[in-house]
PDB file of N, CA and C in Angstrom:
ATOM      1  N   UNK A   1     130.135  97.585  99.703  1.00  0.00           N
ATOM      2  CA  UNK A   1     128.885  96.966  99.310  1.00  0.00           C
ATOM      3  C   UNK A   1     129.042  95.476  99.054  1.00  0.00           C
ATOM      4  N   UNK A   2     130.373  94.863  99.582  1.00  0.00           N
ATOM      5  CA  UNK A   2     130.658  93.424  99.102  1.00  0.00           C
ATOM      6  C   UNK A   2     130.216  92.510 100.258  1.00  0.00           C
ATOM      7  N   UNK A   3     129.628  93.172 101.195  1.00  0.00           N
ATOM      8  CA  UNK A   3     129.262  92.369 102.504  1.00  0.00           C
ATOM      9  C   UNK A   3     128.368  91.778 102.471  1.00  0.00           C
ATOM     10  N   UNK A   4     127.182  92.100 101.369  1.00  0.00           N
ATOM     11  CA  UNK A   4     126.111  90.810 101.022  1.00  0.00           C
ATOM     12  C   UNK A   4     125.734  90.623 100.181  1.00  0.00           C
ATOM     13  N   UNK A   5     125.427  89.361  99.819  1.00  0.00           N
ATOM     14  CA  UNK A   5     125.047  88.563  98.232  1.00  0.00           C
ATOM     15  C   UNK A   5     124.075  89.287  97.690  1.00  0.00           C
ATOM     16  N   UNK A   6     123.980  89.607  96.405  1.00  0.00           N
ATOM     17  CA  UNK A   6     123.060  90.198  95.617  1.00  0.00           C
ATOM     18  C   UNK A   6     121.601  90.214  96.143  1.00  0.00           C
ATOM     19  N   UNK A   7     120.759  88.517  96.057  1.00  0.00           N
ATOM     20  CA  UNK A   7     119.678  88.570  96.564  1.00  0.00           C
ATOM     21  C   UNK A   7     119.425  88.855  97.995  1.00  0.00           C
ATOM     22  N   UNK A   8     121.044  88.888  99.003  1.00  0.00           N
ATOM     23  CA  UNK A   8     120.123  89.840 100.404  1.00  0.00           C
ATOM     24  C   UNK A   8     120.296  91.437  99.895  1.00  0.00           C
ATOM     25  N   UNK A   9     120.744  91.627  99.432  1.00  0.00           N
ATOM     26  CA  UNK A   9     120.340  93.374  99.215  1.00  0.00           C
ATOM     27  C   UNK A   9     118.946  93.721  98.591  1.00  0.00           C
ATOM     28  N   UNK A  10     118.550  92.492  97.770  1.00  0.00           N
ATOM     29  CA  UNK A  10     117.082  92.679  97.149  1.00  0.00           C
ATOM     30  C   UNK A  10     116.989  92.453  98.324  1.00  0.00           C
ATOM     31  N   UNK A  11     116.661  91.632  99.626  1.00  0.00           N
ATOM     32  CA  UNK A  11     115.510  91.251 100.112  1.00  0.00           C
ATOM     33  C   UNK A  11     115.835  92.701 101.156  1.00  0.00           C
ATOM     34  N   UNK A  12     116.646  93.201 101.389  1.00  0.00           N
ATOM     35  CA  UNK A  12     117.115  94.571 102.490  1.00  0.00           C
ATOM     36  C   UNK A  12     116.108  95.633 101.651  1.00  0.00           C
ATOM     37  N   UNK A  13     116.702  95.814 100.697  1.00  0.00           N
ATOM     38  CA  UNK A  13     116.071  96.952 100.120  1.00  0.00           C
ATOM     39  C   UNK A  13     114.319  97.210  99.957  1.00  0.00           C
ATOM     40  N   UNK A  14     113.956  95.964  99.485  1.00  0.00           N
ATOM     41  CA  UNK A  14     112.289  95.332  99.490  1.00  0.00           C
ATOM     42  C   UNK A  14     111.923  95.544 100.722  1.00  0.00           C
ATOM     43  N   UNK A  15     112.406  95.675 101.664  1.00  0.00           N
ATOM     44  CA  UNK A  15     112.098  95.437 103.180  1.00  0.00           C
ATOM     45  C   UNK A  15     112.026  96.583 103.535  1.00  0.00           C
ATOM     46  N   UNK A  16     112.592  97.621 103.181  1.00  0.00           N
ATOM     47  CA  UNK A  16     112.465  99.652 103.185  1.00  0.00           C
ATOM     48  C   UNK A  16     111.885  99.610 102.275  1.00  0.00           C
ATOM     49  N   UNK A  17     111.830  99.262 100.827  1.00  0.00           N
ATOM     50  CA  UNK A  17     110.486  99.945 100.167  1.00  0.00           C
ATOM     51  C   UNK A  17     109.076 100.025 100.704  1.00  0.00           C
ATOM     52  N   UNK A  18     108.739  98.339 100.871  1.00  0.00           N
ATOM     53  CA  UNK A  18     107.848  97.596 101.778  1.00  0.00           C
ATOM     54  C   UNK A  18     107.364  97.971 103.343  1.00  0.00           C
ATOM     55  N   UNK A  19     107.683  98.686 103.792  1.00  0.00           N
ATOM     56  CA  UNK A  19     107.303  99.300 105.138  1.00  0.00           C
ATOM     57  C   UNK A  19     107.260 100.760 104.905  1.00  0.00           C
ATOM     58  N   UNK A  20     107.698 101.436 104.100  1.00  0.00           N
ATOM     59  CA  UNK A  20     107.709 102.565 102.876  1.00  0.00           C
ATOM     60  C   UNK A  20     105.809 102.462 102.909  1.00  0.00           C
ATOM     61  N   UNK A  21     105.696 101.933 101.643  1.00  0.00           N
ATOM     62  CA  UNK A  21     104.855 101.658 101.076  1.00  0.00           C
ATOM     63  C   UNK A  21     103.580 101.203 102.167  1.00  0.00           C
ATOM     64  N   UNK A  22     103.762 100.338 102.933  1.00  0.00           N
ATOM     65  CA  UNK A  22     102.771  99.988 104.069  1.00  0.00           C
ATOM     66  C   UNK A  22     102.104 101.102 104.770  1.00  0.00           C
ATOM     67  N   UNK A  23     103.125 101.981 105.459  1.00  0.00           N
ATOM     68  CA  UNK A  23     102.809 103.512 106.217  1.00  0.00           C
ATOM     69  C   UNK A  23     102.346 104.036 105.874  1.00  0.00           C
ATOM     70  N   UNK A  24     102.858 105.086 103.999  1.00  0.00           N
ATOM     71  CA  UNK A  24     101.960 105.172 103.409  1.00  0.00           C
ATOM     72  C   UNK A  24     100.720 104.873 103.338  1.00  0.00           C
ATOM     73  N   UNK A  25     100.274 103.199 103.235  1.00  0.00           N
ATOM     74  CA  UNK A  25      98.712 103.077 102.808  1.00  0.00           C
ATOM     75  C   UNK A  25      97.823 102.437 104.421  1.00  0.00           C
ATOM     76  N   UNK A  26      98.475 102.850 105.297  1.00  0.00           N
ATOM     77  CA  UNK A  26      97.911 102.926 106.439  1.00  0.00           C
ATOM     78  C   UNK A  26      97.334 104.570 106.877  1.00  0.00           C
ATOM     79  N   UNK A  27      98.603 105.122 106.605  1.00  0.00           N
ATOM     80  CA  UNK A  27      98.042 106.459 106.968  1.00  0.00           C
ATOM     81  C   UNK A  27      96.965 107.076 105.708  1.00  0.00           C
ATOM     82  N   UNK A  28      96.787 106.666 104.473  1.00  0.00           N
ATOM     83  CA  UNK A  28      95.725 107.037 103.533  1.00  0.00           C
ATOM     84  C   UNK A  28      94.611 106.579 103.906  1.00  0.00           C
ATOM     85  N   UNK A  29      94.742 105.269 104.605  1.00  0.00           N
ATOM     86  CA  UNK A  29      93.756 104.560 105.012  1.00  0.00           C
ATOM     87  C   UNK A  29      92.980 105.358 106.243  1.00  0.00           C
ATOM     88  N   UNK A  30      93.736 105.789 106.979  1.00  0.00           N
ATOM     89  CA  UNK A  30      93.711 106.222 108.300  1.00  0.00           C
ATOM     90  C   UNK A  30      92.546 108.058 107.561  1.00  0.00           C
ATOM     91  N   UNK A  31      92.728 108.422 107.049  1.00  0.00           N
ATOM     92  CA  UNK A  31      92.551 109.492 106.212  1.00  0.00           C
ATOM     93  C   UNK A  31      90.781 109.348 106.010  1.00  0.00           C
ATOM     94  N   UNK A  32      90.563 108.082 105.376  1.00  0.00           N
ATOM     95  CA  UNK A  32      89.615 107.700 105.027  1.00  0.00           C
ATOM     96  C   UNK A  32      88.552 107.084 106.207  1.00  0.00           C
ATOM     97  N   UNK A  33      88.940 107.162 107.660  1.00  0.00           N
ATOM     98  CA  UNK A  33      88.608 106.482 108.460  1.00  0.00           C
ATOM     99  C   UNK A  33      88.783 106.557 109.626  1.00  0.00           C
ATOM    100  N   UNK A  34      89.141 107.846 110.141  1.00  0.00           N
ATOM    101  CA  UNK A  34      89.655 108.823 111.039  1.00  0.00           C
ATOM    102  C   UNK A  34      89.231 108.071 112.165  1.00  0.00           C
ATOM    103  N   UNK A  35      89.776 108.286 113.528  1.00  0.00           N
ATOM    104  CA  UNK A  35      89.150 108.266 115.081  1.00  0.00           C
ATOM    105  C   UNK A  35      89.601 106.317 114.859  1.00  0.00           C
ATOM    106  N   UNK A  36      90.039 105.570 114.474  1.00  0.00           N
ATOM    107  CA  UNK A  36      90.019 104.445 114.570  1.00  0.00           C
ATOM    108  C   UNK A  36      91.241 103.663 115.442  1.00  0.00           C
ATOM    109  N   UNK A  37      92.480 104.531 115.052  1.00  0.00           N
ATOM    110  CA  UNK A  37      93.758 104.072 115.909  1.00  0.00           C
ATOM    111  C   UNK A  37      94.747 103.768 114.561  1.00  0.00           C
ATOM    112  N   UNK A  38      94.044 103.820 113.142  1.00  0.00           N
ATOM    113  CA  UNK A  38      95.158 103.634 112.293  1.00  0.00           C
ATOM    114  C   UNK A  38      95.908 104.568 112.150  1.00  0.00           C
ATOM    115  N   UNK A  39      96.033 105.713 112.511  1.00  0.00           N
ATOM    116  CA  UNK A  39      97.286 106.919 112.177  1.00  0.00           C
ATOM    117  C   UNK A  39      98.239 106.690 113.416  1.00  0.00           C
ATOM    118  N   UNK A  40      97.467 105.990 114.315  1.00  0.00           N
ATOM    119  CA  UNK A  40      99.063 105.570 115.730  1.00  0.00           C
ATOM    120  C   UNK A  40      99.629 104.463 114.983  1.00  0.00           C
ATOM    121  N   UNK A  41      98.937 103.848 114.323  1.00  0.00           N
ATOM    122  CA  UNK A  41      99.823 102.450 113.570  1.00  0.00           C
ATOM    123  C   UNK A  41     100.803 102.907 112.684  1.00  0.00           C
ATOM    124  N   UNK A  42     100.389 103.744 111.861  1.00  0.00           N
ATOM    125  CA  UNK A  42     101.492 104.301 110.961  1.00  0.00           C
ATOM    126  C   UNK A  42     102.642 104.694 111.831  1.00  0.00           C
ATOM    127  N   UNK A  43     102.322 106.013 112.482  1.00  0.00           N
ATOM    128  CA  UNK A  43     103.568 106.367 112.752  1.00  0.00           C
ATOM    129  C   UNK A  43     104.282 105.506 114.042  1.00  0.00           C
ATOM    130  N   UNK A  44     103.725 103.749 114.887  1.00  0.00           N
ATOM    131  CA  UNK A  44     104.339 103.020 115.048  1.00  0.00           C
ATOM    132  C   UNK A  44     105.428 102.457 114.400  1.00  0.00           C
ATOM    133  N   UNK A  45     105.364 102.331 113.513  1.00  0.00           N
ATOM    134  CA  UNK A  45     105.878 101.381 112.471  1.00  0.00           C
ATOM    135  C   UNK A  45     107.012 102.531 111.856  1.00  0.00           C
ATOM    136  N   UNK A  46     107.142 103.696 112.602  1.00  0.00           N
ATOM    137  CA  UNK A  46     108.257 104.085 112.407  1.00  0.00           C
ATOM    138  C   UNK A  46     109.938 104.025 112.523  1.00  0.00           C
ATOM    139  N   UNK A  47     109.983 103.334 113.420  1.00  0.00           N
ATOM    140  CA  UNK A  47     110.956 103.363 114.470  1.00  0.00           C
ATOM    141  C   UNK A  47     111.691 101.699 113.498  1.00  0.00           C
ATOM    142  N   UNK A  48     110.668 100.651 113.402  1.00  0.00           N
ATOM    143  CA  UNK A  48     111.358 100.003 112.110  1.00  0.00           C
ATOM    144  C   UNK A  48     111.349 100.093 111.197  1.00  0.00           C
ATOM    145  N   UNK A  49     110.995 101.333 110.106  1.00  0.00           N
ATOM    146  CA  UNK A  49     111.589 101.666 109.103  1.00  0.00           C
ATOM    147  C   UNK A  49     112.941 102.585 109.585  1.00  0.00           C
ATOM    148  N   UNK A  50     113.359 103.184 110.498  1.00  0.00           N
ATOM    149  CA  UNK A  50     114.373 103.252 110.374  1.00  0.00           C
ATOM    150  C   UNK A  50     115.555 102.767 111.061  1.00  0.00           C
ATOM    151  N   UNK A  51     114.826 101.633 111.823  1.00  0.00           N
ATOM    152  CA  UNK A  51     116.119 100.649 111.876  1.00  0.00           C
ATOM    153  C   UNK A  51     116.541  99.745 110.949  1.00  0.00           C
ATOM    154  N   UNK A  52     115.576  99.302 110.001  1.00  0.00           N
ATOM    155  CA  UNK A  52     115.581  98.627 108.833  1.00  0.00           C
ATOM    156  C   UNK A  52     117.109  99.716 107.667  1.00  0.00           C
ATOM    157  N   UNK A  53     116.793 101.008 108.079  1.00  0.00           N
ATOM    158  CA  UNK A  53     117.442 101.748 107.641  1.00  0.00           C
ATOM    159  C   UNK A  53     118.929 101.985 107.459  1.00  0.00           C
ATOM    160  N   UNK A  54     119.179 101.747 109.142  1.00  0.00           N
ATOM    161  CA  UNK A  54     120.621 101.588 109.780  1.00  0.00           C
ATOM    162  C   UNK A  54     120.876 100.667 109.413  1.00  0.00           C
ATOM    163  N   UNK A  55     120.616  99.333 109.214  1.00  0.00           N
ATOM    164  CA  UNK A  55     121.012  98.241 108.328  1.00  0.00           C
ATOM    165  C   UNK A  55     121.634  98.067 107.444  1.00  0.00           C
ATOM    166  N   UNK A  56     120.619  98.656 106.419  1.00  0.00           N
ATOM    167  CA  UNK A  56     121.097  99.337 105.248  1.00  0.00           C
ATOM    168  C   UNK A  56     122.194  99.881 105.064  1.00  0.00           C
ATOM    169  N   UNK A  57     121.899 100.916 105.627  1.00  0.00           N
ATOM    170  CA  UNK A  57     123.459 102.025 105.602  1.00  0.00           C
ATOM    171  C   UNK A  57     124.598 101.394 105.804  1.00  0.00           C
ATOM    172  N   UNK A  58     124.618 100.394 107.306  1.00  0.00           N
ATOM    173  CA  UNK A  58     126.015  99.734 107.814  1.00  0.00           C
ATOM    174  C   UNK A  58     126.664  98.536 106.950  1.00  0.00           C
ATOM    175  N   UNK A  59     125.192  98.093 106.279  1.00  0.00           N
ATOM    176  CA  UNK A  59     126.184  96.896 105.164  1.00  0.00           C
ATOM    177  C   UNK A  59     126.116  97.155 103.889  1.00  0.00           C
ATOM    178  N   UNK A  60     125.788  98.865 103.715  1.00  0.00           N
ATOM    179  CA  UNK A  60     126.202  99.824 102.723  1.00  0.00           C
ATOM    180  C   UNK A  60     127.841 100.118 102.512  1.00  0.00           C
ATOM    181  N   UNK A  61     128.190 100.375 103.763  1.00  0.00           N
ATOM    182  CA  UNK A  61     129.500 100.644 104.101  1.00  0.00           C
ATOM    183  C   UNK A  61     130.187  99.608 104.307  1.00  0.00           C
ATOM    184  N   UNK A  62     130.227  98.679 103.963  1.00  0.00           N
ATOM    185  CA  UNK A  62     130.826  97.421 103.919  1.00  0.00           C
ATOM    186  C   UNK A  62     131.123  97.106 105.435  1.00  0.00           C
ATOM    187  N   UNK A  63     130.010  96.971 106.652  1.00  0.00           N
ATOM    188  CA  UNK A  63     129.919  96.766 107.984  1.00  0.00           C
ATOM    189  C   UNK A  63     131.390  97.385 108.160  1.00  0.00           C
ATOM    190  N   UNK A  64     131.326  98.649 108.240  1.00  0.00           N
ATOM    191  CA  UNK A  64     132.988  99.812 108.345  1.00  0.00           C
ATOM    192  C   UNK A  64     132.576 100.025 110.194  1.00  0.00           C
ATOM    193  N   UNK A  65     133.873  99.612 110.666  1.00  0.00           N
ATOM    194  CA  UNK A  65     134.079  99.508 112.228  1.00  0.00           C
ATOM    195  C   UNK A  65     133.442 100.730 112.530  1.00  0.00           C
ATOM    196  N   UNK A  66     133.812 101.790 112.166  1.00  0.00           N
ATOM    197  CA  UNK A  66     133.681 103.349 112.489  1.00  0.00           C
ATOM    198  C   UNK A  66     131.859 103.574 112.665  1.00  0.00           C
ATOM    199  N   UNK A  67     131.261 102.611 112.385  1.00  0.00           N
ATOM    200  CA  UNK A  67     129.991 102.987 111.770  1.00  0.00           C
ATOM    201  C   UNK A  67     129.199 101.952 112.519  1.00  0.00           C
ATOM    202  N   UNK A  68     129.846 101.132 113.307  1.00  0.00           N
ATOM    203  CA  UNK A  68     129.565  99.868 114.614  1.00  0.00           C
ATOM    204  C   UNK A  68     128.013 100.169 115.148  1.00  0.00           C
ATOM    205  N   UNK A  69     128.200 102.168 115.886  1.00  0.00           N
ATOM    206  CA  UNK A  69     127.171 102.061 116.238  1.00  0.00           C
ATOM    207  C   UNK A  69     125.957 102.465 115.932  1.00  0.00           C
ATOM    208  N   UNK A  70     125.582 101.966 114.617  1.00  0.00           N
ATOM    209  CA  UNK A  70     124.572 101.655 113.937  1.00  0.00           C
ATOM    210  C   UNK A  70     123.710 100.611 114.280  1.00  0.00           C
ATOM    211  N   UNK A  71     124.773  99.573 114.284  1.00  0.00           N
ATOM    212  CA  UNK A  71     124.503  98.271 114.777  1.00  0.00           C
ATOM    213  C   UNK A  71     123.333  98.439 115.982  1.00  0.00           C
ATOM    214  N   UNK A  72     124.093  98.709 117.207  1.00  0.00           N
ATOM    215  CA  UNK A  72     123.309  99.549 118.472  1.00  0.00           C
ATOM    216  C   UNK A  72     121.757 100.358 118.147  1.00  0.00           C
ATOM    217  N   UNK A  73     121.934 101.622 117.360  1.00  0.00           N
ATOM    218  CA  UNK A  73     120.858 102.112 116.869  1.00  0.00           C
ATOM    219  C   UNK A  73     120.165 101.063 116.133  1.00  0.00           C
ATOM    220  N   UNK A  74     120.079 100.731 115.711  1.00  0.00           N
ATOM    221  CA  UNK A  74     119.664  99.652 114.930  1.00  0.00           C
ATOM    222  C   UNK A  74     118.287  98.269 116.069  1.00  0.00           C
ATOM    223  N   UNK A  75     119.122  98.392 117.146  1.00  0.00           N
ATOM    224  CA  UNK A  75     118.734  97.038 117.627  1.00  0.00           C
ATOM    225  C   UNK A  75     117.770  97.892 118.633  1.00  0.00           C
ATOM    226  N   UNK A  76     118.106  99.012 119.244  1.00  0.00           N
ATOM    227  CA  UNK A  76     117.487  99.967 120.153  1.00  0.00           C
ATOM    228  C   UNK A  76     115.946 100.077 119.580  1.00  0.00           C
ATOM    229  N   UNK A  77     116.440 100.534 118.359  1.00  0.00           N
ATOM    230  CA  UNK A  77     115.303 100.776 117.561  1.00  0.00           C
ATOM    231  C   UNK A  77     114.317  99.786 117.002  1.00  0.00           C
ATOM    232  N   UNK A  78     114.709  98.688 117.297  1.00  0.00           N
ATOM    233  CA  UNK A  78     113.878  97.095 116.696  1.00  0.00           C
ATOM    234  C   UNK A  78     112.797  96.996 117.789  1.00  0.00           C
ATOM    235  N   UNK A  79     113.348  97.499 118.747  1.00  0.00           N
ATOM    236  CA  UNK A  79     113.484  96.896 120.358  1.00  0.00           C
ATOM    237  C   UNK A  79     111.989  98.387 120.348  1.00  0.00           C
ATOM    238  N   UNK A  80     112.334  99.345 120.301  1.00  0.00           N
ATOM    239  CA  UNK A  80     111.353 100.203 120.476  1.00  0.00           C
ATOM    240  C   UNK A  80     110.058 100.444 119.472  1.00  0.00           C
ATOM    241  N   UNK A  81     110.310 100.308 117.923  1.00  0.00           N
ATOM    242  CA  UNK A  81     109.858  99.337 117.220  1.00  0.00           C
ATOM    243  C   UNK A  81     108.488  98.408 117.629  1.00  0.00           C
ATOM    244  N   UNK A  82     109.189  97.042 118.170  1.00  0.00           N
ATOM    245  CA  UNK A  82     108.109  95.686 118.727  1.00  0.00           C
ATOM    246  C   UNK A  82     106.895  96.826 119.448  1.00  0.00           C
ATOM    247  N   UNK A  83     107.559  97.808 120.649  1.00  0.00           N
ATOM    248  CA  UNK A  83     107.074  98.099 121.924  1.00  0.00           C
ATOM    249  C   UNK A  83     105.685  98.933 120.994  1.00  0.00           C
ATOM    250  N   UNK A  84     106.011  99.729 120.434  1.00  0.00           N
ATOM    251  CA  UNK A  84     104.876 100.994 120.007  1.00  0.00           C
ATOM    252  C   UNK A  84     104.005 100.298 118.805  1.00  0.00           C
ATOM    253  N   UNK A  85     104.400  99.107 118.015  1.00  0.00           N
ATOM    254  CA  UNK A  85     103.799  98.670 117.254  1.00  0.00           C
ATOM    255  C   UNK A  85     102.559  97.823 118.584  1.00  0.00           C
ATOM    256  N   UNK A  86     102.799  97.406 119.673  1.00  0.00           N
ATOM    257  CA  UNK A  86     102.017  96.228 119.888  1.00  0.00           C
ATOM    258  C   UNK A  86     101.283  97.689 120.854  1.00  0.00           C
ATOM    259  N   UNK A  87     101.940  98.643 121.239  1.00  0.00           N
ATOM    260  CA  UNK A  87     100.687  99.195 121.737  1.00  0.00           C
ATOM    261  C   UNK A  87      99.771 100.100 120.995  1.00  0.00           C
ATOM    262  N   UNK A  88     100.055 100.409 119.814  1.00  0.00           N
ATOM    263  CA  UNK A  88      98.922 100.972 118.517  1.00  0.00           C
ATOM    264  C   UNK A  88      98.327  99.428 118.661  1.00  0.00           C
ATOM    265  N   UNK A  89      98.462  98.393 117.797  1.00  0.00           N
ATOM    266  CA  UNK A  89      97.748  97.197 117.770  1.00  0.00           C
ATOM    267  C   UNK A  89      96.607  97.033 119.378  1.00  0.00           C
ATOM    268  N   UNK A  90      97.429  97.266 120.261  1.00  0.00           N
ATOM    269  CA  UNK A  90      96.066  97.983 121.345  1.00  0.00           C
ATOM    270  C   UNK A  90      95.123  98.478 121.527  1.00  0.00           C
ATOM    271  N   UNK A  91      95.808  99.450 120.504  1.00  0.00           N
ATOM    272  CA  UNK A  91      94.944 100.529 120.660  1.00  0.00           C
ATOM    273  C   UNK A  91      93.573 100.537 119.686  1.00  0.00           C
ATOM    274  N   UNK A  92      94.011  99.956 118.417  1.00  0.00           N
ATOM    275  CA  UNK A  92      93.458  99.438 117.409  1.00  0.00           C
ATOM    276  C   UNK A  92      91.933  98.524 118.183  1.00  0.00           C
ATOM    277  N   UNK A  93      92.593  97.474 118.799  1.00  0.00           N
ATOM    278  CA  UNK A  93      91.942  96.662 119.156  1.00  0.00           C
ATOM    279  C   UNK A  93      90.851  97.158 119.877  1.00  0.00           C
ATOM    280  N   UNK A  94      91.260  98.249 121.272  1.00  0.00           N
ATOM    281  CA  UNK A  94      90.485  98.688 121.753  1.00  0.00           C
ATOM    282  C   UNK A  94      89.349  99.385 121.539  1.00  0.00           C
ATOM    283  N   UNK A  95      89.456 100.437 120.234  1.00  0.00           N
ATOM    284  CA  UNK A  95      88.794 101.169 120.031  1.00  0.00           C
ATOM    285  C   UNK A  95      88.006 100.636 118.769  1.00  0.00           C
ATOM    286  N   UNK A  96      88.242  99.228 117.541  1.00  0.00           N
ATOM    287  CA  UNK A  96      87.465  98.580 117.485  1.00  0.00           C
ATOM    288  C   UNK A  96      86.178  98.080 118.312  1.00  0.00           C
ATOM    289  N   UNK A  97      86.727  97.825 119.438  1.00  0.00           N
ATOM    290  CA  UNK A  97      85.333  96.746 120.857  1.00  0.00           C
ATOM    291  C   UNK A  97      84.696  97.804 120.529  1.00  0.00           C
ATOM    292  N   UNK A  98      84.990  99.071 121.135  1.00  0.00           N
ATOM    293  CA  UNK A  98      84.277 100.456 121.876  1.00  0.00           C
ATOM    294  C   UNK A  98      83.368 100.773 120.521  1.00  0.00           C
ATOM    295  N   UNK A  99      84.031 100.505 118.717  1.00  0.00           N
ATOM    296  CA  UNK A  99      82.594 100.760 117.635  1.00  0.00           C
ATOM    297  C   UNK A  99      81.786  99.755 117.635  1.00  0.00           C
ATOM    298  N   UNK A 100      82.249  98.193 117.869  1.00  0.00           N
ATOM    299  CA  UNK A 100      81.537  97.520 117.599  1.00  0.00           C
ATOM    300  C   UNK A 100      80.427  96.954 118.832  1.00  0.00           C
ATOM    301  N   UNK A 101      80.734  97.572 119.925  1.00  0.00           N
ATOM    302  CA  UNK A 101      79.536  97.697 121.036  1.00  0.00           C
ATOM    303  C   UNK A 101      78.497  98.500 121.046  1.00  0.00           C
ATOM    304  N   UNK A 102      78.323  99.641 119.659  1.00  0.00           N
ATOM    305  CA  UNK A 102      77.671 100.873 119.857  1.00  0.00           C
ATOM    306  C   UNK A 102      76.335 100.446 118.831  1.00  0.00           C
TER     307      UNK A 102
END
């Protein structure tokens, strides 16, 4: 756990609570407001909470060689992450036009 300074582990950890917490109040939101595209946003925003995760874990383990490919998972997952977040945000978008034309 000596691999990073106190305040980056606050800002690591804040960063999984914080996307925690976001999903959560997207998908409550989504609850309240069905057919809109916010429940694809939530579970977008999956894929970087748990690469945010692997992060965690690997400079949990004091970045331990054995545990490298985290790193990999990690970046795969950032990478897939961007992709499903911008096509919910699509989708979002789209099906906004389609209420606000009616």
């Amino acid at each position: 756990m000596h691999s990073l300074s106190f305040p980056t582990w606050i800002i690591h950890i804040s960063s999984v609570i914080e996307w925690t917490l976001a999903i959560w109040l997207i998908w409550t939101y989504n609850k309240q407001y069905p057919h809109r595209g916010w429940g694809g946003l939530a579970w977008a925003m999956f894929p970087a909470l748990v690469s945010a995760m692997c992060a965690v874990t690997w400079h949990f383990f004091d970045n331990a060689a054995s545990l490298e490919w985290l790193v990999t998972v990690q970046a795969a997952l950032t990478l897939i992450g961007n992709c499903t977040l911008a096509i919910a945000a699509y989708f979002i978008w789209k099906i906004s036009r389609s209420h606000s034309q009616v």
